[in-house]
PDB file of N, CA and C in Angstrom:
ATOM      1  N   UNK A   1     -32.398 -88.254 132.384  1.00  0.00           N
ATOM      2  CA  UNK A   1     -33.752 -87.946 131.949  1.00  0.00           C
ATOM      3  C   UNK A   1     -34.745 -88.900 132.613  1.00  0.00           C
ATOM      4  N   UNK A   2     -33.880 -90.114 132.887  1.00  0.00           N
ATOM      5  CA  UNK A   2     -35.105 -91.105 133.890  1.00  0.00           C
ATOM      6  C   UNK A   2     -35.578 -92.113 133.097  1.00  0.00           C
ATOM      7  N   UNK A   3     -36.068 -91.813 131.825  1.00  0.00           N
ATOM      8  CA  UNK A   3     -36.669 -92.297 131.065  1.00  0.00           C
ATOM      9  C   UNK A   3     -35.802 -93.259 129.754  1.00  0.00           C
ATOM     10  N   UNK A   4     -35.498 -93.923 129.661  1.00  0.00           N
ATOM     11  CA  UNK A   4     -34.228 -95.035 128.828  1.00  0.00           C
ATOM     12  C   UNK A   4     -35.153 -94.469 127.430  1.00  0.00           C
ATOM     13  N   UNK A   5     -36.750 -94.470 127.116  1.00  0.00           N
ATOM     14  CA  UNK A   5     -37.175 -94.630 125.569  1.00  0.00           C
ATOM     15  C   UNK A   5     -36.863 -93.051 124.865  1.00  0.00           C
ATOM     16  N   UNK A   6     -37.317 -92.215 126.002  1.00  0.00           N
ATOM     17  CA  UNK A   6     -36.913 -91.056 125.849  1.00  0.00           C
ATOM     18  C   UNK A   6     -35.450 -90.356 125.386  1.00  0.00           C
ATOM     19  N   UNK A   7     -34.797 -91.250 126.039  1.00  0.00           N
ATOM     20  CA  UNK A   7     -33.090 -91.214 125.674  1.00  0.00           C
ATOM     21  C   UNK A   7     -32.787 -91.896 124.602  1.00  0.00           C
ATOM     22  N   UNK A   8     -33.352 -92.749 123.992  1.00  0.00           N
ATOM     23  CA  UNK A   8     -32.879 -93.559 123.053  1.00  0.00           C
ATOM     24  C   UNK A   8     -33.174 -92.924 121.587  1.00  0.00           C
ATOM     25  N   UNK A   9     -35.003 -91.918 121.947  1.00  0.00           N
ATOM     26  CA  UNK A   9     -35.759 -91.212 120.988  1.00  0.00           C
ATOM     27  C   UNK A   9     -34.816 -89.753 120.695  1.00  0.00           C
ATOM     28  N   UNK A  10     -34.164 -89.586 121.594  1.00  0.00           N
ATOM     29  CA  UNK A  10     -33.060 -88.423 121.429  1.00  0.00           C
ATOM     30  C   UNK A  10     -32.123 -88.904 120.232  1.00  0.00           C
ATOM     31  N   UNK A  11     -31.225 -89.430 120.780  1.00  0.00           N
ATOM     32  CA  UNK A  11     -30.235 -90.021 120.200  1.00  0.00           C
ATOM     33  C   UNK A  11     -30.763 -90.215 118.624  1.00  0.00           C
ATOM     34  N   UNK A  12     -31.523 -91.336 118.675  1.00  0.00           N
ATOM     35  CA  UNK A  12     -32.232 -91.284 117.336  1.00  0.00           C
ATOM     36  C   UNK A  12     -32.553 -90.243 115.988  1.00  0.00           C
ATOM     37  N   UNK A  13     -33.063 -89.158 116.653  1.00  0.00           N
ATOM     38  CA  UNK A  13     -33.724 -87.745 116.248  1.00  0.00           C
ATOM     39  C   UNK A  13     -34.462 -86.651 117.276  1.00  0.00           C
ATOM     40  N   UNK A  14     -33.518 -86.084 117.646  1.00  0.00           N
ATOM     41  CA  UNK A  14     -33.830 -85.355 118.588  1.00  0.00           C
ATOM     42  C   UNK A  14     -35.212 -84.467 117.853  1.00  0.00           C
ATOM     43  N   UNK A  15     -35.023 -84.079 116.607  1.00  0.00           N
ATOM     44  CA  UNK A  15     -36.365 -83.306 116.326  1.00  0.00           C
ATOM     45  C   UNK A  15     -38.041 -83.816 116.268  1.00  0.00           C
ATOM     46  N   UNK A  16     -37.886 -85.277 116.476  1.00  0.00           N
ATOM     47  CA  UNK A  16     -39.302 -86.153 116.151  1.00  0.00           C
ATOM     48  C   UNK A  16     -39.374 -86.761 117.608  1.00  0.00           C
ATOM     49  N   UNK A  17     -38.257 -86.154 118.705  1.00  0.00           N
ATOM     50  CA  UNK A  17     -38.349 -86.878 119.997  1.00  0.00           C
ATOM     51  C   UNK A  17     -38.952 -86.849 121.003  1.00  0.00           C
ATOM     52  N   UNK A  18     -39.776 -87.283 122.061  1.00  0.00           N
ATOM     53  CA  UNK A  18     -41.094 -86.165 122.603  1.00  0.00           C
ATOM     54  C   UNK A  18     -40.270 -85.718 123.507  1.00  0.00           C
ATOM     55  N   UNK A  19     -39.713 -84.768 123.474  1.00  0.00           N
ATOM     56  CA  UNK A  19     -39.226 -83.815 124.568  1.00  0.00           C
ATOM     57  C   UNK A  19     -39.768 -82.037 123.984  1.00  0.00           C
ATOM     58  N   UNK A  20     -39.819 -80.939 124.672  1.00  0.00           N
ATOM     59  CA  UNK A  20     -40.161 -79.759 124.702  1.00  0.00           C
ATOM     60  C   UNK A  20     -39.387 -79.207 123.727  1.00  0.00           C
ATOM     61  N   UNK A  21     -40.125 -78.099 123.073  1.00  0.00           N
ATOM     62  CA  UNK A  21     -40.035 -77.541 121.754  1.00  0.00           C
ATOM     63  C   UNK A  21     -38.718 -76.393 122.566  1.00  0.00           C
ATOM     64  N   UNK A  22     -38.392 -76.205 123.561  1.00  0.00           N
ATOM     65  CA  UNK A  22     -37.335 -75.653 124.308  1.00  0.00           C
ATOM     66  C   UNK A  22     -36.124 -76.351 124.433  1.00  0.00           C
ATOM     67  N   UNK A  23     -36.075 -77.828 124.317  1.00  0.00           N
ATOM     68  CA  UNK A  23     -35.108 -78.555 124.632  1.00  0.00           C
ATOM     69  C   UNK A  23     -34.776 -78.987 123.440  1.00  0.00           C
ATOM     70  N   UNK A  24     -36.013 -79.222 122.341  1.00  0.00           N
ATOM     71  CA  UNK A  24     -35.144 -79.368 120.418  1.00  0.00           C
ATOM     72  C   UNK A  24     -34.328 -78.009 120.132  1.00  0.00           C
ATOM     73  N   UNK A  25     -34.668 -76.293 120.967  1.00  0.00           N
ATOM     74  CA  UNK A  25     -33.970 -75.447 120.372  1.00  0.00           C
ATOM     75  C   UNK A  25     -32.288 -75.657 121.462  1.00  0.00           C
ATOM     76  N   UNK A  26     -32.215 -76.136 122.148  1.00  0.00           N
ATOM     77  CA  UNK A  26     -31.362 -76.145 122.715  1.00  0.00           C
ATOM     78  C   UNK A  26     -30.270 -77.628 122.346  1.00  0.00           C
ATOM     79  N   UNK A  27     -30.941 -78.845 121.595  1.00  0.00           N
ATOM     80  CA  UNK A  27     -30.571 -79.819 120.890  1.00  0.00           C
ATOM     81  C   UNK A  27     -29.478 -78.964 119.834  1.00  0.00           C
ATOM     82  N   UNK A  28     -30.765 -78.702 118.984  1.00  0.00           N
ATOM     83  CA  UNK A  28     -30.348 -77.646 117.580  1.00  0.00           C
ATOM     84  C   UNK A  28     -29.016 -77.113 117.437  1.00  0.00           C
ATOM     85  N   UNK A  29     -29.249 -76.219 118.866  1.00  0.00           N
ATOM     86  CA  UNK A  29     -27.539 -75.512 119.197  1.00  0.00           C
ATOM     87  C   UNK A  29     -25.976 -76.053 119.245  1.00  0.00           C
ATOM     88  N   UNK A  30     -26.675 -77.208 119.877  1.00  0.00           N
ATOM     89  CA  UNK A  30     -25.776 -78.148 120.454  1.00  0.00           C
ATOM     90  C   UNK A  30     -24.870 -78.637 119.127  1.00  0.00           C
ATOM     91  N   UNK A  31     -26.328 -78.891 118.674  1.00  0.00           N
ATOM     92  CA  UNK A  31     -25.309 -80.169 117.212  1.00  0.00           C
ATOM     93  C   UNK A  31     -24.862 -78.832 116.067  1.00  0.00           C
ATOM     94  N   UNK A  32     -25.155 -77.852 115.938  1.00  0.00           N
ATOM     95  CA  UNK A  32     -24.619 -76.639 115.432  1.00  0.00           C
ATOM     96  C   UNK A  32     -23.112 -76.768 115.997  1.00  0.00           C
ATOM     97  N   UNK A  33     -22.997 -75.992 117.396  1.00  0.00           N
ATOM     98  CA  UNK A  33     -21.662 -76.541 118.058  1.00  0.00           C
ATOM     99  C   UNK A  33     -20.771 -77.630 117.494  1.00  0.00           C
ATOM    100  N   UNK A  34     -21.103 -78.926 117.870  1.00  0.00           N
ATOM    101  CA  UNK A  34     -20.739 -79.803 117.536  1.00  0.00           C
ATOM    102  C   UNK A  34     -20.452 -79.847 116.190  1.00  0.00           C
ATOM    103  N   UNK A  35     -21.106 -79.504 115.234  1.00  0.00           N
ATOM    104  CA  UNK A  35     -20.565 -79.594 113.843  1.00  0.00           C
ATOM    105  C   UNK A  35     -19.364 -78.532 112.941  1.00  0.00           C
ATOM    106  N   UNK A  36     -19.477 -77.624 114.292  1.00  0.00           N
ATOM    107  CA  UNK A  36     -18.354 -76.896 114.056  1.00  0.00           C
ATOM    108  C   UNK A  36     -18.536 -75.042 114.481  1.00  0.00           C
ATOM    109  N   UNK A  37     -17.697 -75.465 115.556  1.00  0.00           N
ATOM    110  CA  UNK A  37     -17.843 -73.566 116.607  1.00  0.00           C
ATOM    111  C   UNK A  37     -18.138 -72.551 116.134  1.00  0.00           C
ATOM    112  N   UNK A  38     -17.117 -73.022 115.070  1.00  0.00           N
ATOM    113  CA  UNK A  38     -16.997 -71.346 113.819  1.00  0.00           C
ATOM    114  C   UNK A  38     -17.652 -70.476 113.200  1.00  0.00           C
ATOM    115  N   UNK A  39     -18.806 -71.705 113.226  1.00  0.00           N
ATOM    116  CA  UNK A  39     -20.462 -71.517 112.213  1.00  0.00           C
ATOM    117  C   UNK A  39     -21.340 -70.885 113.014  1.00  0.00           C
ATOM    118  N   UNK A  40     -21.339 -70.555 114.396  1.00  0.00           N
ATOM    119  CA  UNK A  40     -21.809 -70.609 115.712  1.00  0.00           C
ATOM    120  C   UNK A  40     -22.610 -68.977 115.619  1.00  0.00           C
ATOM    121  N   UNK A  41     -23.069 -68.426 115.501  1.00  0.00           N
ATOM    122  CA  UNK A  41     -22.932 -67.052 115.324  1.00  0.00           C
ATOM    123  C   UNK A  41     -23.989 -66.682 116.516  1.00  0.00           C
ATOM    124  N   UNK A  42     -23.876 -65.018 116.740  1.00  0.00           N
ATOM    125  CA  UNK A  42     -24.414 -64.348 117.369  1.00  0.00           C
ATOM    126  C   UNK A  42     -25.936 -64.663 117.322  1.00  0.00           C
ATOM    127  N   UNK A  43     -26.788 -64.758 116.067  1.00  0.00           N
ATOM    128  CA  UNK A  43     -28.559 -65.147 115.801  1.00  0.00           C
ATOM    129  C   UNK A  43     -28.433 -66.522 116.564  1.00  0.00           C
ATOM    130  N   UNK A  44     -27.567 -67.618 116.462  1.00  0.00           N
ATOM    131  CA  UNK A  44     -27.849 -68.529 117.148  1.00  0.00           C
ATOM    132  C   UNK A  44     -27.885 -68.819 118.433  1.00  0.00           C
ATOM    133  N   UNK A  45     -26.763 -67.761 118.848  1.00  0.00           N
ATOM    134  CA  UNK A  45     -26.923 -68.406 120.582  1.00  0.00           C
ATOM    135  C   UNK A  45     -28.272 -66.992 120.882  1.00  0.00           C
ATOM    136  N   UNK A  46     -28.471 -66.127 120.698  1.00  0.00           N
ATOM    137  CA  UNK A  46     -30.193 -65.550 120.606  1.00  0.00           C
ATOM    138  C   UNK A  46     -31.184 -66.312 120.366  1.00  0.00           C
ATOM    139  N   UNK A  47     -31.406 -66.455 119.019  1.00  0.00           N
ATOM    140  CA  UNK A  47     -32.405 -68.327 119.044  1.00  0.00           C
ATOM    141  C   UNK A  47     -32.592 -68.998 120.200  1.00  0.00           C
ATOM    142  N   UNK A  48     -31.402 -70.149 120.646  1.00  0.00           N
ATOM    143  CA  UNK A  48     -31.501 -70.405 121.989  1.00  0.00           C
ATOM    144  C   UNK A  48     -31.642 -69.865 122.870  1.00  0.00           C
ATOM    145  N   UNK A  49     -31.538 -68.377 123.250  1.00  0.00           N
ATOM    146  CA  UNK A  49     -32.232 -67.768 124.440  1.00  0.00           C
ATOM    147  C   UNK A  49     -33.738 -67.401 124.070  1.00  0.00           C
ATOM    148  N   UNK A  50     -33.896 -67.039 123.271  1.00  0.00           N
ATOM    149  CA  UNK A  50     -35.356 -66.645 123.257  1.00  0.00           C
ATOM    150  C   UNK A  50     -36.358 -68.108 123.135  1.00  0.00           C
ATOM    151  N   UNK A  51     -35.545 -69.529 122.937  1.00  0.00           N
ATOM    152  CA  UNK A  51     -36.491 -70.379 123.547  1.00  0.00           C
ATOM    153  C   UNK A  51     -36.393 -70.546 125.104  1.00  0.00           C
ATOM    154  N   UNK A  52     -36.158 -69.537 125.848  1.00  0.00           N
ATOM    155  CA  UNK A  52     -35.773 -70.189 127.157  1.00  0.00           C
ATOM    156  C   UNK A  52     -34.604 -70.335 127.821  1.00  0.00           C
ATOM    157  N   UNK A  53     -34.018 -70.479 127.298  1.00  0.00           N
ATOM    158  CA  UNK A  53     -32.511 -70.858 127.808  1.00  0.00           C
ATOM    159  C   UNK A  53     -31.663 -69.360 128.794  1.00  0.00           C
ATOM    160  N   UNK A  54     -30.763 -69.651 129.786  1.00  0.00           N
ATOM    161  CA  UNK A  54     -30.355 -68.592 130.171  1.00  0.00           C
ATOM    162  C   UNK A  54     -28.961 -68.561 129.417  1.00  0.00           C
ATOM    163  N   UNK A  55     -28.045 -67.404 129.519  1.00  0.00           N
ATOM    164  CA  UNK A  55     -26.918 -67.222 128.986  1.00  0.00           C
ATOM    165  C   UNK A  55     -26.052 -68.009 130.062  1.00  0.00           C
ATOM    166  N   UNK A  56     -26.021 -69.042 131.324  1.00  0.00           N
ATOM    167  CA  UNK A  56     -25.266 -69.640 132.163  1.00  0.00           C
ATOM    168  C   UNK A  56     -25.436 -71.108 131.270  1.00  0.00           C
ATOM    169  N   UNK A  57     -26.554 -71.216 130.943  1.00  0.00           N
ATOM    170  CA  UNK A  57     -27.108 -72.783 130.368  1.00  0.00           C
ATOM    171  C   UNK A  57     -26.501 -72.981 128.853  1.00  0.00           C
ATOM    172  N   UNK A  58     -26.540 -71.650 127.896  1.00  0.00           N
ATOM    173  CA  UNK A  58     -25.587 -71.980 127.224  1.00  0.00           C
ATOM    174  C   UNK A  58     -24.369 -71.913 127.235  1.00  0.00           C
ATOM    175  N   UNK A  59     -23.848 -71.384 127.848  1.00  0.00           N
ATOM    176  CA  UNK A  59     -22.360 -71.102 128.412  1.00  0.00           C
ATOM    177  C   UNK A  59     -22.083 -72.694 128.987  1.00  0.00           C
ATOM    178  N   UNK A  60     -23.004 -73.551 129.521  1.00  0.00           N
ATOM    179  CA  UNK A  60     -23.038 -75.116 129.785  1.00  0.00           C
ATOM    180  C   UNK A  60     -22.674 -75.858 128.852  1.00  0.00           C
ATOM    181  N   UNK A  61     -23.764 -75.789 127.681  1.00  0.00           N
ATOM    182  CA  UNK A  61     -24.180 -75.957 126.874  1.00  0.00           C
ATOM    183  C   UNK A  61     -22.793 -76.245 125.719  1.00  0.00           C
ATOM    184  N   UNK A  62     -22.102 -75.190 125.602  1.00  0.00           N
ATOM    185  CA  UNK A  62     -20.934 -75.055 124.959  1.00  0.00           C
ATOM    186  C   UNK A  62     -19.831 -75.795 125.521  1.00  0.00           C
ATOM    187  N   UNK A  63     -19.407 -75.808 126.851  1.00  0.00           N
ATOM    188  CA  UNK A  63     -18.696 -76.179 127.650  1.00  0.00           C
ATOM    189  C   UNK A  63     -18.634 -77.590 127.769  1.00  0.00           C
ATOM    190  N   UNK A  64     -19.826 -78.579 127.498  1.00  0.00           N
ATOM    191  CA  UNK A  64     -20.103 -79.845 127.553  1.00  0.00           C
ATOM    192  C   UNK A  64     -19.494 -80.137 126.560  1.00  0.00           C
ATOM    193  N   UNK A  65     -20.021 -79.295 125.255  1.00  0.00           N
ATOM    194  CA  UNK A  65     -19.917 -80.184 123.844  1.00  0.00           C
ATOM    195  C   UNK A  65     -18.341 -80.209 123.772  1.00  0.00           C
ATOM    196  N   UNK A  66     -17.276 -78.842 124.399  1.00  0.00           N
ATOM    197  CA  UNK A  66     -16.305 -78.756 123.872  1.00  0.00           C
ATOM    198  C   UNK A  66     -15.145 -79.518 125.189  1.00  0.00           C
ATOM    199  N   UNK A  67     -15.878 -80.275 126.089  1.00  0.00           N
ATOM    200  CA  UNK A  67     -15.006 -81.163 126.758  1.00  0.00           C
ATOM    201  C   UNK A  67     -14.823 -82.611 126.109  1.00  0.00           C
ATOM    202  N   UNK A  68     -16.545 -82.971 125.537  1.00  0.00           N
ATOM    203  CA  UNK A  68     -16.484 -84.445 124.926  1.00  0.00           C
ATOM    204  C   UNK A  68     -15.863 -84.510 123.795  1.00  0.00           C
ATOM    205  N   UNK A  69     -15.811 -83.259 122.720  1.00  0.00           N
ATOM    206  CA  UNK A  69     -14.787 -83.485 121.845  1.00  0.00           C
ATOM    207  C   UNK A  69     -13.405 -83.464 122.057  1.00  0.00           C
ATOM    208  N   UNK A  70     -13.196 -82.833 122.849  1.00  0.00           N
ATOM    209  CA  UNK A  70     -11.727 -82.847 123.471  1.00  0.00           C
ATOM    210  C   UNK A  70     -11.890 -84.560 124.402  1.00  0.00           C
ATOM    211  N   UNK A  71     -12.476 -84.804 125.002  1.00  0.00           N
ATOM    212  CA  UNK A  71     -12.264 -86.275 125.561  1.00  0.00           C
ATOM    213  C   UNK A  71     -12.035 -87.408 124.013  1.00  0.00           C
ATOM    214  N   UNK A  72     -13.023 -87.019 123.148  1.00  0.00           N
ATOM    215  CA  UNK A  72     -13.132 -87.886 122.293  1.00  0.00           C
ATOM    216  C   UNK A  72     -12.025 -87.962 121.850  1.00  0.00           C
ATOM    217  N   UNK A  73     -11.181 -87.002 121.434  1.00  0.00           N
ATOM    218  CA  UNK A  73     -10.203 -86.792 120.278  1.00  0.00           C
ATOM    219  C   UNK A  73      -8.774 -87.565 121.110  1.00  0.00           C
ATOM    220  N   UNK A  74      -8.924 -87.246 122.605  1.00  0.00           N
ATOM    221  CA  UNK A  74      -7.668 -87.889 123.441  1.00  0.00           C
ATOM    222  C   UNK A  74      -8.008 -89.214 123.545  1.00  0.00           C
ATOM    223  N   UNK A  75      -9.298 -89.469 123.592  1.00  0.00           N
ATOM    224  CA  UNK A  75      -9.853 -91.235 123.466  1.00  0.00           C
ATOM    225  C   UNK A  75      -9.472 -91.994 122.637  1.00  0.00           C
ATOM    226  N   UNK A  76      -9.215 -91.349 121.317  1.00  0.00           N
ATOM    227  CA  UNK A  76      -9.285 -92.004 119.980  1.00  0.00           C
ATOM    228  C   UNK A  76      -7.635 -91.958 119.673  1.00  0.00           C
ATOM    229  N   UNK A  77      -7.044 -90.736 120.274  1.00  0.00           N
ATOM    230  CA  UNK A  77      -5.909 -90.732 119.887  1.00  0.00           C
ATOM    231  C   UNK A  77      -4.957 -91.446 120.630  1.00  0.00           C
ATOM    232  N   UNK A  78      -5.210 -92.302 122.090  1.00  0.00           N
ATOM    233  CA  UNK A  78      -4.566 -92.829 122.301  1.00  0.00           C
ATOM    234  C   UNK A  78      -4.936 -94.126 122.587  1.00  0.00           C
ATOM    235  N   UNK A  79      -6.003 -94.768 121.872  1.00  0.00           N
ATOM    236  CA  UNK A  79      -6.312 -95.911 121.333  1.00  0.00           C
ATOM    237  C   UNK A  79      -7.545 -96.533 122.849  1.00  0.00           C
ATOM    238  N   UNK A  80      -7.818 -95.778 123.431  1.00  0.00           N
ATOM    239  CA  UNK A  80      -8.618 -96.321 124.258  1.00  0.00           C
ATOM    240  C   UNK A  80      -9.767 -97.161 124.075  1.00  0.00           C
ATOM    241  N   UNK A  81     -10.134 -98.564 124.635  1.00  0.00           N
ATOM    242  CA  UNK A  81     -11.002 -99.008 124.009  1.00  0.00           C
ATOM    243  C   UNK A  81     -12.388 -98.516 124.632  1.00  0.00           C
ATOM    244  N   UNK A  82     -13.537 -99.421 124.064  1.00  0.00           N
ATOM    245  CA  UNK A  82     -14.799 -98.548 124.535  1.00  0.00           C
ATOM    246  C   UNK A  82     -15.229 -99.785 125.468  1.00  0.00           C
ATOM    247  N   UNK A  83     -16.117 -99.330 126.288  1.00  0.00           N
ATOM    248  CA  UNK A  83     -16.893-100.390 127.152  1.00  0.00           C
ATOM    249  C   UNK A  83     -17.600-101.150 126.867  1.00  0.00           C
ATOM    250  N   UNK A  84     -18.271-101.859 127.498  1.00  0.00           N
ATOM    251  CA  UNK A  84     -18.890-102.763 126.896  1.00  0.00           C
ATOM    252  C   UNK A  84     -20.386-102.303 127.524  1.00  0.00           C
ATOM    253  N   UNK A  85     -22.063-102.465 126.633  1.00  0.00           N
ATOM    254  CA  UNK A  85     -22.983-101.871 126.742  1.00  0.00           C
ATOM    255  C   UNK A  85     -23.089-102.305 128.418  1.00  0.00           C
ATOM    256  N   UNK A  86     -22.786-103.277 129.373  1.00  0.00           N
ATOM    257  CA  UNK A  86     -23.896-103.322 130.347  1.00  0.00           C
ATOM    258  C   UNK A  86     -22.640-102.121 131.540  1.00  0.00           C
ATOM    259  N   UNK A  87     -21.450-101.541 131.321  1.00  0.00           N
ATOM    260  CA  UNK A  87     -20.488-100.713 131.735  1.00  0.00           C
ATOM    261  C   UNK A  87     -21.048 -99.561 131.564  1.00  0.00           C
ATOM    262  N   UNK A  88     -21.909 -99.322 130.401  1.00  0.00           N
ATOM    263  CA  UNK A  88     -22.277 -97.749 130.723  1.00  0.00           C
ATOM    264  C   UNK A  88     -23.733 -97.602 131.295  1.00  0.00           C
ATOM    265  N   UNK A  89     -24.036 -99.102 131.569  1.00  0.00           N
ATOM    266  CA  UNK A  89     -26.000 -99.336 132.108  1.00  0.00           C
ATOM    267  C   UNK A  89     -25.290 -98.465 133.433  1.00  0.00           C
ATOM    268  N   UNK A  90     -24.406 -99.582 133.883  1.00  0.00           N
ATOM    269  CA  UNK A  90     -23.332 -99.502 135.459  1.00  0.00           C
ATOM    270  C   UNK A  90     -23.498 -97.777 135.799  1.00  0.00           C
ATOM    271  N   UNK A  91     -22.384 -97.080 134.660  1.00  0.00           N
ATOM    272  CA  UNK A  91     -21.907 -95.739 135.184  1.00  0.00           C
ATOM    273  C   UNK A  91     -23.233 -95.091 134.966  1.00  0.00           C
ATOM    274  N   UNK A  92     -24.667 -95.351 134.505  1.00  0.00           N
ATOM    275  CA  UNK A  92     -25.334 -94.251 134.024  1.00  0.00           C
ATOM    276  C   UNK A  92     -25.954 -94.392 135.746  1.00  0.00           C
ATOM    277  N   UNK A  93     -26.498 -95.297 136.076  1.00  0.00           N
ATOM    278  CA  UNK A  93     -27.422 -95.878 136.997  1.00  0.00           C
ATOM    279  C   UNK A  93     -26.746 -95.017 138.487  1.00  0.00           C
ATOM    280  N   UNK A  94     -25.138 -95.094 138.327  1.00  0.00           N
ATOM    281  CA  UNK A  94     -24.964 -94.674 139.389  1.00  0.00           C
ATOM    282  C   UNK A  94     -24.545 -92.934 139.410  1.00  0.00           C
ATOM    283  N   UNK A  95     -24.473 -92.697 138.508  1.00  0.00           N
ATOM    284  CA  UNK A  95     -24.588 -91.401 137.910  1.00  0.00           C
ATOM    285  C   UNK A  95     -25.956 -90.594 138.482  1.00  0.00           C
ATOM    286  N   UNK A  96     -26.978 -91.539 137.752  1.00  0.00           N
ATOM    287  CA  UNK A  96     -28.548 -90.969 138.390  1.00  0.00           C
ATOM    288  C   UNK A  96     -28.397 -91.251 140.200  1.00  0.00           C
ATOM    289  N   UNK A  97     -28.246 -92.358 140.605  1.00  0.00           N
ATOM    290  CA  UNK A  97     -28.010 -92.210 141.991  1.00  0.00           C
ATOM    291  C   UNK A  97     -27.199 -91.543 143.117  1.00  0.00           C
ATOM    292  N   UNK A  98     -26.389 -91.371 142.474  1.00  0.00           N
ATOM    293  CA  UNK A  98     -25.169 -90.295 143.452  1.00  0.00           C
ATOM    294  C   UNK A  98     -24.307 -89.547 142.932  1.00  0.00           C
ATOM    295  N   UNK A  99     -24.742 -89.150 141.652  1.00  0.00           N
ATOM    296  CA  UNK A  99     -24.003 -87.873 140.672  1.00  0.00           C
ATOM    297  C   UNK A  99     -22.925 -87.793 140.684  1.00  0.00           C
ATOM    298  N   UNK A 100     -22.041 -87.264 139.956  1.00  0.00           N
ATOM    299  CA  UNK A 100     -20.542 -87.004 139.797  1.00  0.00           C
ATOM    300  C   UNK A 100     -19.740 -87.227 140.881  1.00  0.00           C
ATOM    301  N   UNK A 101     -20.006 -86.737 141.979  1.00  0.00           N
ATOM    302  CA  UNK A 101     -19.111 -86.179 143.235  1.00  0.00           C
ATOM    303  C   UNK A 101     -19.092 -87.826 143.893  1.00  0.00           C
ATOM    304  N   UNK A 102     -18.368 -88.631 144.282  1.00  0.00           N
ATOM    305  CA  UNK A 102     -18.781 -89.539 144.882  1.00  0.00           C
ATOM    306  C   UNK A 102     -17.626 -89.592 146.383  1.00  0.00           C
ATOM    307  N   UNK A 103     -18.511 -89.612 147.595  1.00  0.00           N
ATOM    308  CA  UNK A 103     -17.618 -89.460 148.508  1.00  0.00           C
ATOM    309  C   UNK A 103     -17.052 -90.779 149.083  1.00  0.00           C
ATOM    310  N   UNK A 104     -15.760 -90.840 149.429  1.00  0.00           N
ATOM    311  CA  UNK A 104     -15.540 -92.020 150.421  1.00  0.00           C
ATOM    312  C   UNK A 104     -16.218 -92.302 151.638  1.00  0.00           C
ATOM    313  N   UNK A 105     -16.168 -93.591 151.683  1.00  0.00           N
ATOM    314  CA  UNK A 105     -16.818 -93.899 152.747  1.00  0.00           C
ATOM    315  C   UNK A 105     -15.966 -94.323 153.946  1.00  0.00           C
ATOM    316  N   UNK A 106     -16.316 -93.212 155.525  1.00  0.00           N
ATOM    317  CA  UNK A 106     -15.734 -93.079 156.210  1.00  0.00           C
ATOM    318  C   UNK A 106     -15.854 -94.208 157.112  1.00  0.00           C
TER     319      UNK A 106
END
């Protein structure tokens, strides 16, 4: 997002956070998801399209939430520890600078 206060105002409360009344309906979804698939229904992923969203973005959207719970659950279950705060300054920074894919250097 670029912005560290902005990210932090998420985290916090995504509904009081200044980001776009498009990106709280797409929050909304998320933590719906997250609180459990099952509950998930047809009006909701509509909701999120009619703020905007395409049916590829939630199809993202879903796909994110249901890798980190699956990371989480293999994290926790096999005792992995967590980093330490200036490790994820590290991975975010270079994340924003050269995204996922990182090539060797020839």
């Amino acid at each position: 997002m670029g912005d560290a206060e902005k990210v932090r105002a998420v985290l916090k409360d995504y509904t009081t956070a200044p980001i776009t009344e498009q990106e709280k309906a797409l929050f909304a979804f998320v933590a719906k998801v997250n609180r459990g698939l099952h509950q998930v229904t047809r009006a909701d992923v509509d909701e999120v399209r009619a703020a905007g969203w395409s049916a590829e973005a939630v199809y993202d959207a879903i796909t994110v939430c249901a890798l980190f719970n699956f990371y989480n659950r293999w994290i926790d279950g096999n005792g992995v520890q967590d980093m330490p705060v200036v490790g994820y300054l590290m991975s975010g920074r270079r994340l924003a600078t050269e995204g996922y894919v990182h090539e060797a250097k020839k």
